[in-house]
PDB file of N, CA and C in Angstrom:
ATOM      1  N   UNK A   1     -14.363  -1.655   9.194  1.00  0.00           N
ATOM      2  CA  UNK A   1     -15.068  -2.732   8.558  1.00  0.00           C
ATOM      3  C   UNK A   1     -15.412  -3.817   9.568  1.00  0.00           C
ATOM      4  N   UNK A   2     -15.630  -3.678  10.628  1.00  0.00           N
ATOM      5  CA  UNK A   2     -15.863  -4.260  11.789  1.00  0.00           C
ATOM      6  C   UNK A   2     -17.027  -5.106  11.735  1.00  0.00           C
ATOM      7  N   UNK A   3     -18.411  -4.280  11.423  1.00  0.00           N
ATOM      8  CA  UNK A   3     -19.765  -5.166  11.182  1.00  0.00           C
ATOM      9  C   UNK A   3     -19.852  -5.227   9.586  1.00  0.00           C
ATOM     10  N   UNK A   4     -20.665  -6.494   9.654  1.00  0.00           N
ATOM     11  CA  UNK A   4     -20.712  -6.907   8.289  1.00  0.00           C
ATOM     12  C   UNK A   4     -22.057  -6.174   7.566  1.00  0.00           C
ATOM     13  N   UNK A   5     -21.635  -6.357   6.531  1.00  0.00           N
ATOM     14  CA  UNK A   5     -22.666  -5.459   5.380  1.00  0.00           C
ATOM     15  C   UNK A   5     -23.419  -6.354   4.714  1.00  0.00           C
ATOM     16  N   UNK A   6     -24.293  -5.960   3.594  1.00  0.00           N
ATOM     17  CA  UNK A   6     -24.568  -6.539   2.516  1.00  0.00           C
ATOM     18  C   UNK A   6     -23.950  -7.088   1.713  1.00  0.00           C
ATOM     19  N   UNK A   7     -24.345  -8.429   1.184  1.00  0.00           N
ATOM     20  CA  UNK A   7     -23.382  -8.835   0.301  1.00  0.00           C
ATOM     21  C   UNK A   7     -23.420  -7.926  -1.333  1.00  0.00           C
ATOM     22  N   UNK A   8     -23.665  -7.465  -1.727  1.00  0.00           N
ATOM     23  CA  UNK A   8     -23.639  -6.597  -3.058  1.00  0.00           C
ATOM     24  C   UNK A   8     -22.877  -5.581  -2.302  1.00  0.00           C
ATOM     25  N   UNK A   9     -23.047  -4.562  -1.184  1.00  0.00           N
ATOM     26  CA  UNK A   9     -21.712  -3.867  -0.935  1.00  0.00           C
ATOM     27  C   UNK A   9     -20.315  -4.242  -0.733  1.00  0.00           C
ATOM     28  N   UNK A  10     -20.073  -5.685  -0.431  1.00  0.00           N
ATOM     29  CA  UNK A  10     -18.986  -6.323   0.056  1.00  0.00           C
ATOM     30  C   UNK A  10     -18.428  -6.772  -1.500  1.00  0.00           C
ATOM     31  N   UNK A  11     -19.652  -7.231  -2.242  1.00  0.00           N
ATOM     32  CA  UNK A  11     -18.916  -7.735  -3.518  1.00  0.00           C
ATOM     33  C   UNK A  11     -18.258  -6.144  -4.651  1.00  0.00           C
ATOM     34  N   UNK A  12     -19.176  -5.517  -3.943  1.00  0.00           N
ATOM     35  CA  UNK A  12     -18.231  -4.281  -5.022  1.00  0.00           C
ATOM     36  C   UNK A  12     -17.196  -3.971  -4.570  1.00  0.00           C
ATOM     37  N   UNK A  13     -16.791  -3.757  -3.534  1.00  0.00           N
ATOM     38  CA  UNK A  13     -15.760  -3.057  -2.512  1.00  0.00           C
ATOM     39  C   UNK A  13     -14.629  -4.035  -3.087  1.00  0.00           C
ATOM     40  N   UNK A  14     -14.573  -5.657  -2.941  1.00  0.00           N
ATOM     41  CA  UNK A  14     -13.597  -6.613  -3.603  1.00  0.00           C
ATOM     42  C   UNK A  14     -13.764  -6.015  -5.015  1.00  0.00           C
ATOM     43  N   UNK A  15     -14.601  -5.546  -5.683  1.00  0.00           N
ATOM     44  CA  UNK A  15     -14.551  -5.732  -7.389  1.00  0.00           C
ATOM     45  C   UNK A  15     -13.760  -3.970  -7.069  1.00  0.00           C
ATOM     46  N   UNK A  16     -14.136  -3.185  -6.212  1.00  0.00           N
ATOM     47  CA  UNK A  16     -13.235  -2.149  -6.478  1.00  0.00           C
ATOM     48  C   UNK A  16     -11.436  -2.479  -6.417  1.00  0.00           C
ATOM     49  N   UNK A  17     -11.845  -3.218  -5.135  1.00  0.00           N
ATOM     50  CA  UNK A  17      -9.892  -3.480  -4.766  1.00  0.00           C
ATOM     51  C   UNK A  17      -9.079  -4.247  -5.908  1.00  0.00           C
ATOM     52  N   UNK A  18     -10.006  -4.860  -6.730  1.00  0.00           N
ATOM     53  CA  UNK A  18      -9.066  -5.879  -7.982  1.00  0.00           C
ATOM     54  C   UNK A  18      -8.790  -4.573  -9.230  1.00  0.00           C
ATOM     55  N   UNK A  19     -10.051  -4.019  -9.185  1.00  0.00           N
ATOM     56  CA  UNK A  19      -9.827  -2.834 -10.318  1.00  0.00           C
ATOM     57  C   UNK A  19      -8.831  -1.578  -9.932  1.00  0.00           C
ATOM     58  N   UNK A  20      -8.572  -1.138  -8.876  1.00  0.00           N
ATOM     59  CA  UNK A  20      -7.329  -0.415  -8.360  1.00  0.00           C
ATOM     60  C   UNK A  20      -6.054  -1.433  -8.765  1.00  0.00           C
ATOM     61  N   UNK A  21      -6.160  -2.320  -8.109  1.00  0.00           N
ATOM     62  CA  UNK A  21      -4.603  -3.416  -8.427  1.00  0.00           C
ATOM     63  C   UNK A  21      -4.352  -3.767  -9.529  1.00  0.00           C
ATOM     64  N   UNK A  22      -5.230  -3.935 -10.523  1.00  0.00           N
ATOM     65  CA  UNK A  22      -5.521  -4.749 -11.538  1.00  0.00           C
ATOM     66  C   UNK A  22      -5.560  -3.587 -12.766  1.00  0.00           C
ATOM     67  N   UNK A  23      -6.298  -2.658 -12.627  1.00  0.00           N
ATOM     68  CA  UNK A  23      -6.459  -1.289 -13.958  1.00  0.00           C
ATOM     69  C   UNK A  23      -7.663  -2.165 -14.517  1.00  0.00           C
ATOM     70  N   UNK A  24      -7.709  -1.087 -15.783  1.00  0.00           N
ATOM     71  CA  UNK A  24      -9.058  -1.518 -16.431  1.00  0.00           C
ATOM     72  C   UNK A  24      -9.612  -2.702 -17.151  1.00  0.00           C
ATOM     73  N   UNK A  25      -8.309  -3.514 -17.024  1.00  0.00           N
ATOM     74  CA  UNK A  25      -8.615  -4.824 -17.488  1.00  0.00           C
ATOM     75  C   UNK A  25      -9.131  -5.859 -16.708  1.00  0.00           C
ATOM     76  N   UNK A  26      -9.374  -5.451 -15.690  1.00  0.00           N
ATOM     77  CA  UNK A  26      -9.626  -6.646 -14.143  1.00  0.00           C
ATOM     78  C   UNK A  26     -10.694  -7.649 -14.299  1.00  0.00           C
ATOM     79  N   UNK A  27     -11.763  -7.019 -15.538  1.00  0.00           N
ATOM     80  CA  UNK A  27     -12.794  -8.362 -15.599  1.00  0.00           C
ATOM     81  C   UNK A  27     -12.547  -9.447 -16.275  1.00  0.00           C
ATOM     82  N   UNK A  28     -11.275  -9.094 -17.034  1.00  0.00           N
ATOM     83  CA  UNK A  28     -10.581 -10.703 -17.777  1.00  0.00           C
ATOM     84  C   UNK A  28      -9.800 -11.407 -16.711  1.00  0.00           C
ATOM     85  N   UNK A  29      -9.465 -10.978 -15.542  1.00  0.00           N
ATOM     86  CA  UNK A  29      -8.784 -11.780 -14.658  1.00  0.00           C
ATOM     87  C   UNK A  29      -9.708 -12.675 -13.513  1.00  0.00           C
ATOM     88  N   UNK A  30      -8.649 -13.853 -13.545  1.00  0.00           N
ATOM     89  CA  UNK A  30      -8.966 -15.395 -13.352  1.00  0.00           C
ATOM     90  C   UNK A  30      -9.336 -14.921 -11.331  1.00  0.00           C
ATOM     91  N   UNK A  31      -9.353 -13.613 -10.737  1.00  0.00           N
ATOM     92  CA  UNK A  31      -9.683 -13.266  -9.614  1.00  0.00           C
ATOM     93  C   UNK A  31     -11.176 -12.727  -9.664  1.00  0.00           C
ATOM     94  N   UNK A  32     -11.396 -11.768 -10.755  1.00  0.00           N
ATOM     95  CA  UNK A  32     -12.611 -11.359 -10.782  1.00  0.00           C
ATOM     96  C   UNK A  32     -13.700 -12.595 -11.413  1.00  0.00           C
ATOM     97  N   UNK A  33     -13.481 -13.363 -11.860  1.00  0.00           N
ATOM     98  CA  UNK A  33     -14.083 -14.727 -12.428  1.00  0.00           C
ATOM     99  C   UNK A  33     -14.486 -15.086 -11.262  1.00  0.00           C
ATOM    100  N   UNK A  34     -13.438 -15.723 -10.296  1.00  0.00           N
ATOM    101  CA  UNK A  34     -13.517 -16.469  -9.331  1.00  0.00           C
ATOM    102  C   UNK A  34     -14.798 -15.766  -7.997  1.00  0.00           C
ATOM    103  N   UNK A  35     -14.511 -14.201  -7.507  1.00  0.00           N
ATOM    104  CA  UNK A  35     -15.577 -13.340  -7.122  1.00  0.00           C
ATOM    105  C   UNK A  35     -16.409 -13.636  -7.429  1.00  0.00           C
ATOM    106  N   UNK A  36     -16.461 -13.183  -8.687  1.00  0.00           N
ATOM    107  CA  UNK A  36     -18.092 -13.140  -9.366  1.00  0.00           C
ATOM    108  C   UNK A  36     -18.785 -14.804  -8.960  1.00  0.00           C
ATOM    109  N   UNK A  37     -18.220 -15.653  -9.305  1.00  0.00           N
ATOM    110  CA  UNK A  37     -18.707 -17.204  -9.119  1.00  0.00           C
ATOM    111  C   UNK A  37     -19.323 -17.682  -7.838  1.00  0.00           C
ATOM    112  N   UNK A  38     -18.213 -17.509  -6.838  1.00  0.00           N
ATOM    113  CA  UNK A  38     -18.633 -17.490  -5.175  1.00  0.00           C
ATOM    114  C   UNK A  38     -19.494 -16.272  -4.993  1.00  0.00           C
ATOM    115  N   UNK A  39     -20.031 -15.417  -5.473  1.00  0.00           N
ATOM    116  CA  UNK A  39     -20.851 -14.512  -5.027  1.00  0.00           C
ATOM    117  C   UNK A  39     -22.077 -14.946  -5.560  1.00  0.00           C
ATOM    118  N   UNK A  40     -22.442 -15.704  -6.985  1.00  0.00           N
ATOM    119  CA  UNK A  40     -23.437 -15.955  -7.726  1.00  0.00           C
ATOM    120  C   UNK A  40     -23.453 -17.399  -6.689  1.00  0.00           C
ATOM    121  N   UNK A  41     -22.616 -18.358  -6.473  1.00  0.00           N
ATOM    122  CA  UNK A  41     -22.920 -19.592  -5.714  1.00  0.00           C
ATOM    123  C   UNK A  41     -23.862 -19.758  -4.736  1.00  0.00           C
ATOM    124  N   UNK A  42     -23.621 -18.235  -3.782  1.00  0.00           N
ATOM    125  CA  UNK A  42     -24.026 -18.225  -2.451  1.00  0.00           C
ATOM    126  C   UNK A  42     -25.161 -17.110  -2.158  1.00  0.00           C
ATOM    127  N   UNK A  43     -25.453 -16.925  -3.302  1.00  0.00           N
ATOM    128  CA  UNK A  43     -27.088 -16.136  -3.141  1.00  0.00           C
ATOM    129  C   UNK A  43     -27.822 -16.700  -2.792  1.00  0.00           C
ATOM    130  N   UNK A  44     -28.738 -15.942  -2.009  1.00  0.00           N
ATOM    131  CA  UNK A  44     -29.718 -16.341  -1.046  1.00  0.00           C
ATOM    132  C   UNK A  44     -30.974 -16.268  -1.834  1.00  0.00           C
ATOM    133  N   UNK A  45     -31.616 -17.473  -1.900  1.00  0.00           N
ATOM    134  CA  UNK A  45     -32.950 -17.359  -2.210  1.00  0.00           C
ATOM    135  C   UNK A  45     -34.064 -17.315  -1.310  1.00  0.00           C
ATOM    136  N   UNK A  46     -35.265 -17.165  -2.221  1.00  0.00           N
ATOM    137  CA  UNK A  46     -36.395 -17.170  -1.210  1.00  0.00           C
ATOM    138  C   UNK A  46     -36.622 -18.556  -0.022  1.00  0.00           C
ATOM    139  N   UNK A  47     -36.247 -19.688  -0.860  1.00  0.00           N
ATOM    140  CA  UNK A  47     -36.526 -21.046  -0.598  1.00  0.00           C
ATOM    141  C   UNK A  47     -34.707 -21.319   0.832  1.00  0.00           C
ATOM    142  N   UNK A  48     -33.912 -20.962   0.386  1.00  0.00           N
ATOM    143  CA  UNK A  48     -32.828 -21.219   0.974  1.00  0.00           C
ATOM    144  C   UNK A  48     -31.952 -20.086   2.223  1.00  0.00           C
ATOM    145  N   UNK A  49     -31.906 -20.417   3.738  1.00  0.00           N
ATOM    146  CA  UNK A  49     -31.098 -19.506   4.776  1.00  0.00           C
ATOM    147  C   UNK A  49     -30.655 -20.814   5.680  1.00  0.00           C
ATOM    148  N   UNK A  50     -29.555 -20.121   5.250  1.00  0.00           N
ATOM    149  CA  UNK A  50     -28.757 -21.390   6.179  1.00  0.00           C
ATOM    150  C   UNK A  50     -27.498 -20.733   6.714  1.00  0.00           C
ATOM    151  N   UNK A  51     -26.446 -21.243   7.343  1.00  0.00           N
ATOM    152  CA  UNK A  51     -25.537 -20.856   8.209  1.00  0.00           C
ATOM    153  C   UNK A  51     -24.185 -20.481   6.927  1.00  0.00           C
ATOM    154  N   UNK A  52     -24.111 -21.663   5.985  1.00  0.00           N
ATOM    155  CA  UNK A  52     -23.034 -21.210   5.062  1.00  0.00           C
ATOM    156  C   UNK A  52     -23.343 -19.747   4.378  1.00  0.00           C
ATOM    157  N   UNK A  53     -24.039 -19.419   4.107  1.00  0.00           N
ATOM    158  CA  UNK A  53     -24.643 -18.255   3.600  1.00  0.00           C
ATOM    159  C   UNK A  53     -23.886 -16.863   4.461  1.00  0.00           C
ATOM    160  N   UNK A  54     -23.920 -17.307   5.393  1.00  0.00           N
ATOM    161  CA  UNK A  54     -23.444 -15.976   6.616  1.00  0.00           C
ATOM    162  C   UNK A  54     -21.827 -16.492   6.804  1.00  0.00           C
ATOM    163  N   UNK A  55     -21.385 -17.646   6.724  1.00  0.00           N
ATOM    164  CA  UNK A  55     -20.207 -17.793   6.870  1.00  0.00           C
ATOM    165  C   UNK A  55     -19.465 -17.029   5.418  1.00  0.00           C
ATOM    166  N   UNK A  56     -20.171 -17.312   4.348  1.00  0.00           N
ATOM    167  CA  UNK A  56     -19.588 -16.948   3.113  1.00  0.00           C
ATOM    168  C   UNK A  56     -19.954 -15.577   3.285  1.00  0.00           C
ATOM    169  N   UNK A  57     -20.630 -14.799   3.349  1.00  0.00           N
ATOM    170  CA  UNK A  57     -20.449 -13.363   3.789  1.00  0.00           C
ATOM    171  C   UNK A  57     -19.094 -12.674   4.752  1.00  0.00           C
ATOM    172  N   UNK A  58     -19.581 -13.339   5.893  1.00  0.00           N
ATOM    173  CA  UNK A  58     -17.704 -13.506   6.549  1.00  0.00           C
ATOM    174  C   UNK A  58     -16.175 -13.337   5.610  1.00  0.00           C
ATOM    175  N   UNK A  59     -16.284 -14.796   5.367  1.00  0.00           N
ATOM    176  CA  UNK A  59     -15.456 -14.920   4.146  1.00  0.00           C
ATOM    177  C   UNK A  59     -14.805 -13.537   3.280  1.00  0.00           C
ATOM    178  N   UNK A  60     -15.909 -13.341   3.037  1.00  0.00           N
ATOM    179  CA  UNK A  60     -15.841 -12.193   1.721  1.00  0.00           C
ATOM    180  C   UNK A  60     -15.458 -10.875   2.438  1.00  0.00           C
ATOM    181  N   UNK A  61     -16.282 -10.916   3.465  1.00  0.00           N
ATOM    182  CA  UNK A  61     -15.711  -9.379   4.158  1.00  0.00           C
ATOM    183  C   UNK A  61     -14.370  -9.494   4.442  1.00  0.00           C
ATOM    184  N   UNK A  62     -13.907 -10.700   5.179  1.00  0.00           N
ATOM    185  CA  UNK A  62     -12.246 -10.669   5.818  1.00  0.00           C
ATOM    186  C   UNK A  62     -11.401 -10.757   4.331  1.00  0.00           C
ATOM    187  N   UNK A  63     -11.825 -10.711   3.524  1.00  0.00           N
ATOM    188  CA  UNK A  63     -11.235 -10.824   2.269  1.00  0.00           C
ATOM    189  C   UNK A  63     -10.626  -9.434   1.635  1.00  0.00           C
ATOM    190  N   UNK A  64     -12.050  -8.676   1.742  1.00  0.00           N
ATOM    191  CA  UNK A  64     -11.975  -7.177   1.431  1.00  0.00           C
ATOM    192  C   UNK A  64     -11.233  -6.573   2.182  1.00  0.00           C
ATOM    193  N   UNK A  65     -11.259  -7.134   3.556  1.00  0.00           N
ATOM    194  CA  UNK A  65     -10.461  -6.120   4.341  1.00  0.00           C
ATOM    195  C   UNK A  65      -8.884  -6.604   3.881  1.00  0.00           C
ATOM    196  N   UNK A  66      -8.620  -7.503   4.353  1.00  0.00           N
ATOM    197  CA  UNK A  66      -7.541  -8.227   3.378  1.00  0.00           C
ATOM    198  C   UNK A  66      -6.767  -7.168   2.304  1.00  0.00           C
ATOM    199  N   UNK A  67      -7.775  -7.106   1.402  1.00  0.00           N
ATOM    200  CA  UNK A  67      -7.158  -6.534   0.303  1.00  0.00           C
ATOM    201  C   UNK A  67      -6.883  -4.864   0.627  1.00  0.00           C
ATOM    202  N   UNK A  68      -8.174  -4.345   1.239  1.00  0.00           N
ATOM    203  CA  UNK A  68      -7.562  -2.920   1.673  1.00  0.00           C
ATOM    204  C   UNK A  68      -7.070  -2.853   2.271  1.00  0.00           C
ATOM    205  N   UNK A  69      -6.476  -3.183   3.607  1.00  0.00           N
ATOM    206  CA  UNK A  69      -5.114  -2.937   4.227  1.00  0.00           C
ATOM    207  C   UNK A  69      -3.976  -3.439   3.464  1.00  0.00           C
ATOM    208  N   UNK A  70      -3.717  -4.657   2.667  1.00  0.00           N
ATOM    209  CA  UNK A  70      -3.119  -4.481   1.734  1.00  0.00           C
ATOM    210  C   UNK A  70      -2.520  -3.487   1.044  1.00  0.00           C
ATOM    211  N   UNK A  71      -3.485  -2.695   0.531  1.00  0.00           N
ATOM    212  CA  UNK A  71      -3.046  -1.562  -0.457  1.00  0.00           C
ATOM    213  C   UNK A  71      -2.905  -0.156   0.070  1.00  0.00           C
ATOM    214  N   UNK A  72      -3.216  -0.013   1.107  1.00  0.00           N
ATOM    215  CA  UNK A  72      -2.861   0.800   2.413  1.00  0.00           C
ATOM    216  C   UNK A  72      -1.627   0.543   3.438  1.00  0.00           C
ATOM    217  N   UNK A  73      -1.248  -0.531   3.368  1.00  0.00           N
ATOM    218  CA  UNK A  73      -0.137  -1.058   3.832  1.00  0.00           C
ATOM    219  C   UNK A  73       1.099  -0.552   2.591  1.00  0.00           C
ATOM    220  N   UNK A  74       1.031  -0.622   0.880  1.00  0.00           N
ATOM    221  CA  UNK A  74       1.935  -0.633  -0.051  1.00  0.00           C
ATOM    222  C   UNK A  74       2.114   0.867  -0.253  1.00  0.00           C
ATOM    223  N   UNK A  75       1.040   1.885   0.204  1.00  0.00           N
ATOM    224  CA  UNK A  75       1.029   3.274   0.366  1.00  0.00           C
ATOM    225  C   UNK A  75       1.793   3.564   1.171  1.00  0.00           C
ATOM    226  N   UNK A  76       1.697   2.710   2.345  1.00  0.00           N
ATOM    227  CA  UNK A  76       2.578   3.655   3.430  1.00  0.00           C
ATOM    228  C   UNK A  76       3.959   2.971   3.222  1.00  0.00           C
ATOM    229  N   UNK A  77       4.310   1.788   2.876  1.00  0.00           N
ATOM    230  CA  UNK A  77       5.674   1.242   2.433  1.00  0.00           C
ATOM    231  C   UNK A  77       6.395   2.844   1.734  1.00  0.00           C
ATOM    232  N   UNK A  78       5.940   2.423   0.556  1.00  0.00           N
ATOM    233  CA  UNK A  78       6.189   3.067  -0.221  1.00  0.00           C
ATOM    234  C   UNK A  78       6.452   4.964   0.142  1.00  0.00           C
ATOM    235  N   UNK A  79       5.359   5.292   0.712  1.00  0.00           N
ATOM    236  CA  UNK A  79       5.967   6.790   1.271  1.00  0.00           C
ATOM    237  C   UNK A  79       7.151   6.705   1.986  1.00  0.00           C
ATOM    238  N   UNK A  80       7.165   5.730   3.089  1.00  0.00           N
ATOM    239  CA  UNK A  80       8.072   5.956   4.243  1.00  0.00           C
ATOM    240  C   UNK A  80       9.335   5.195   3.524  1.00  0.00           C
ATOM    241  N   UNK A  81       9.443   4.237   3.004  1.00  0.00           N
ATOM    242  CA  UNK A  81      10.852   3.366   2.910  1.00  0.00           C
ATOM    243  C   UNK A  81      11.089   3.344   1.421  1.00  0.00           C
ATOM    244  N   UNK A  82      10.352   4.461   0.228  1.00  0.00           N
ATOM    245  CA  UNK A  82      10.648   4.012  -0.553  1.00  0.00           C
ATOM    246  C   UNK A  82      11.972   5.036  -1.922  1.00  0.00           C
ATOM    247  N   UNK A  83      12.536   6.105  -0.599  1.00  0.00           N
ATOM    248  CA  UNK A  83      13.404   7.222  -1.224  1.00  0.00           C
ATOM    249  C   UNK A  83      14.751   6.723  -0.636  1.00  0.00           C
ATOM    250  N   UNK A  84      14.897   5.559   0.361  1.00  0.00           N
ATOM    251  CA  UNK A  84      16.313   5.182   0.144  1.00  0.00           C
ATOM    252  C   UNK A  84      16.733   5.687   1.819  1.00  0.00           C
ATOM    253  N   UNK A  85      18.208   5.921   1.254  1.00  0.00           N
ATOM    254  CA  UNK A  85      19.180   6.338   2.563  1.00  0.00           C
ATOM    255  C   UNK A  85      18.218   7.827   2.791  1.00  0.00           C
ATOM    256  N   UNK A  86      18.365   8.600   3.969  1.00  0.00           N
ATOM    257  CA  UNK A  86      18.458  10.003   4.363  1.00  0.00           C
ATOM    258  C   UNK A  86      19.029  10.596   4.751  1.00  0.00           C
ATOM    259  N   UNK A  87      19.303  11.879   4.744  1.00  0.00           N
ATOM    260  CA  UNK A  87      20.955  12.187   5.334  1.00  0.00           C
ATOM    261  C   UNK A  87      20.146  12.696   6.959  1.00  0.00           C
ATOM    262  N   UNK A  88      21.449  13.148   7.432  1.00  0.00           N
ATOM    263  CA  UNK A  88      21.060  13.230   9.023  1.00  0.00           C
ATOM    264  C   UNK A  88      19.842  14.488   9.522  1.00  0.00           C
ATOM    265  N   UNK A  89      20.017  15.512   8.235  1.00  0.00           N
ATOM    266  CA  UNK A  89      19.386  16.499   8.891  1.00  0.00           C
ATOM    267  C   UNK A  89      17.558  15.990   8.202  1.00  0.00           C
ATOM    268  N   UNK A  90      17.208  15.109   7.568  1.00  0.00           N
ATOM    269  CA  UNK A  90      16.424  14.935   6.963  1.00  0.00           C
ATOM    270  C   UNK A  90      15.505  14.012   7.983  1.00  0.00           C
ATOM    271  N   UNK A  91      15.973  12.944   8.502  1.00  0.00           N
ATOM    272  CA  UNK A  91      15.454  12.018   9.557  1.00  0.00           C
ATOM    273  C   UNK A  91      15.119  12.750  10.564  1.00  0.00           C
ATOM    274  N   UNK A  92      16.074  14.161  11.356  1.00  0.00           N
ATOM    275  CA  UNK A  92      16.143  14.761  12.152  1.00  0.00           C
ATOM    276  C   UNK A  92      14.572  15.448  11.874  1.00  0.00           C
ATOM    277  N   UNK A  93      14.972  15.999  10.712  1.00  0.00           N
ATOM    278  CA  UNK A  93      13.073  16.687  10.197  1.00  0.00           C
ATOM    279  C   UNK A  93      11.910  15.964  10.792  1.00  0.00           C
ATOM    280  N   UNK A  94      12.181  14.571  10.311  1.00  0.00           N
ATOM    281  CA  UNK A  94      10.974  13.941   9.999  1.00  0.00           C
ATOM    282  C   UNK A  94      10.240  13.185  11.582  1.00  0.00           C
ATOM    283  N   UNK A  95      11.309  13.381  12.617  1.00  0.00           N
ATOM    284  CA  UNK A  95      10.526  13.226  13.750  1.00  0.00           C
ATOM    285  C   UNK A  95      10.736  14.725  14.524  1.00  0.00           C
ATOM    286  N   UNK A  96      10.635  15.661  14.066  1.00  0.00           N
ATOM    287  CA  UNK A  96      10.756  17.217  14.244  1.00  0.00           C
ATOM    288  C   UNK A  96      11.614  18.199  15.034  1.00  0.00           C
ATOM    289  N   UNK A  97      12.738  17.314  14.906  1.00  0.00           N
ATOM    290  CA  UNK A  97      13.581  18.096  15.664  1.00  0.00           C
ATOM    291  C   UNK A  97      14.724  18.514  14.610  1.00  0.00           C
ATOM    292  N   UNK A  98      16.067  19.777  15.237  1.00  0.00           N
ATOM    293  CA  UNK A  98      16.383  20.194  14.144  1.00  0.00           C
ATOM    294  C   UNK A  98      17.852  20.183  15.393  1.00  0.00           C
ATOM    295  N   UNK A  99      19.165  20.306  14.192  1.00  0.00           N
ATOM    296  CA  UNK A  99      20.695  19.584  14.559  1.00  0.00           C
ATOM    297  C   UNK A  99      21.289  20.975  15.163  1.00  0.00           C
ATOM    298  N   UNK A 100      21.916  20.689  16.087  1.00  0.00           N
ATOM    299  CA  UNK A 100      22.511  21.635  16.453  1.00  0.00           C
ATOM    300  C   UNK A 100      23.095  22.293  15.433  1.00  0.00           C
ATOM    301  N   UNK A 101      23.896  23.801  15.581  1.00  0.00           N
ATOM    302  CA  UNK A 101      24.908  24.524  14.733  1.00  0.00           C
ATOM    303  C   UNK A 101      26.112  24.466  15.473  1.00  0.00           C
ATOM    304  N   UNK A 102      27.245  24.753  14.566  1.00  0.00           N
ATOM    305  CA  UNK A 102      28.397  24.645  15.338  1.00  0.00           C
ATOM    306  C   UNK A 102      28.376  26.052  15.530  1.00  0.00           C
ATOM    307  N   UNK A 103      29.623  26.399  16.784  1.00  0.00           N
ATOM    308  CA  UNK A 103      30.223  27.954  16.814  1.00  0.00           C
ATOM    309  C   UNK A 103      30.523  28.378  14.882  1.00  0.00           C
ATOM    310  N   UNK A 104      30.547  29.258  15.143  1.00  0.00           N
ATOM    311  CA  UNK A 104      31.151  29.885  14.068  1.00  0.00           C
ATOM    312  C   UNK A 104      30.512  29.579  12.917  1.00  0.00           C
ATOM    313  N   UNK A 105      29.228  28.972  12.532  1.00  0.00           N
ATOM    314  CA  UNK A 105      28.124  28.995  11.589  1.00  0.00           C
ATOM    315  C   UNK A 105      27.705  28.157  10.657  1.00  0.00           C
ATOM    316  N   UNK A 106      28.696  26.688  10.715  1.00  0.00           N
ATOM    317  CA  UNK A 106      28.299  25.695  10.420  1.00  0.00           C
ATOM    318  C   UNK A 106      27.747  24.589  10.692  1.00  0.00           C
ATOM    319  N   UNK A 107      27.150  24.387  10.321  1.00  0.00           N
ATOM    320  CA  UNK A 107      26.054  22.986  10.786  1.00  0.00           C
ATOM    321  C   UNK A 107      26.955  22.085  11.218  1.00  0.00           C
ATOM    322  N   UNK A 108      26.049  20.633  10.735  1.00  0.00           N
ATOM    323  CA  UNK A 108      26.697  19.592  11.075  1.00  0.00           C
ATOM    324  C   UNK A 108      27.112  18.740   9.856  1.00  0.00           C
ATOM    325  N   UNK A 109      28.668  18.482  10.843  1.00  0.00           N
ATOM    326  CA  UNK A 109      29.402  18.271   9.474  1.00  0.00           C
ATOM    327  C   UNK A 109      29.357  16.454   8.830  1.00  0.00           C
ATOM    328  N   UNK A 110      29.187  16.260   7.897  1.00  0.00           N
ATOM    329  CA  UNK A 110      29.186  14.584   7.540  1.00  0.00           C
ATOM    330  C   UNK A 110      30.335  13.509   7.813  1.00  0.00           C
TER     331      UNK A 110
END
């Protein structure tokens, strides 16, 4: 999300990220109000280009991004830290290595 877009792609992308967080009720919330308002504020008319116009585009993009790493950030929480303790041979898995055996045919003992 590096270069900036259109503002109608930027405003859906925020109206998507509230409706993921939010479920199907997101257009009664006092966030999607607020969107919608600053997006209707700062439309560009024929008569009006000025510098706030592009700053409020800004705005809105670092916003979106905001919110999707956000919720990309609570994905990966959640995979990695969210099953607790692990036992030894399990951590051992998960950066791919595997525990020695003892002589005589038992693993490793707790």
């Amino acid at each position: 999300m590096a270069a900036l877009s259109s503002p109608l792609r930027v405003c859906r992308g925020i109206l998507k990220e509230l409706r993921t967080v939010q479920g199907p009720t997101y257009k009664k919330s006092l966030a999607y109000n607020y969107v919608m308002d600053q997006f209707r504020k700062n439309k560009v008319t024929g008569e009006k280009y000025c510098r706030a116009q592009h700053e409020a585009l800004h705005d809105s993009h670092s916003y979106l991004c905001l919110l999707a790493s956000t919720r990309n950030h609570m994905i990966l929480h959640n995979l990695y830290h969210g099953k607790g303790d692990r036992s030894v041979e399990e951590a051992a898995g998960l950066v791919g290595l595997r525990l020695p055996t003892q002589p005589g045919g038992k693993g490793w003992e707790k």
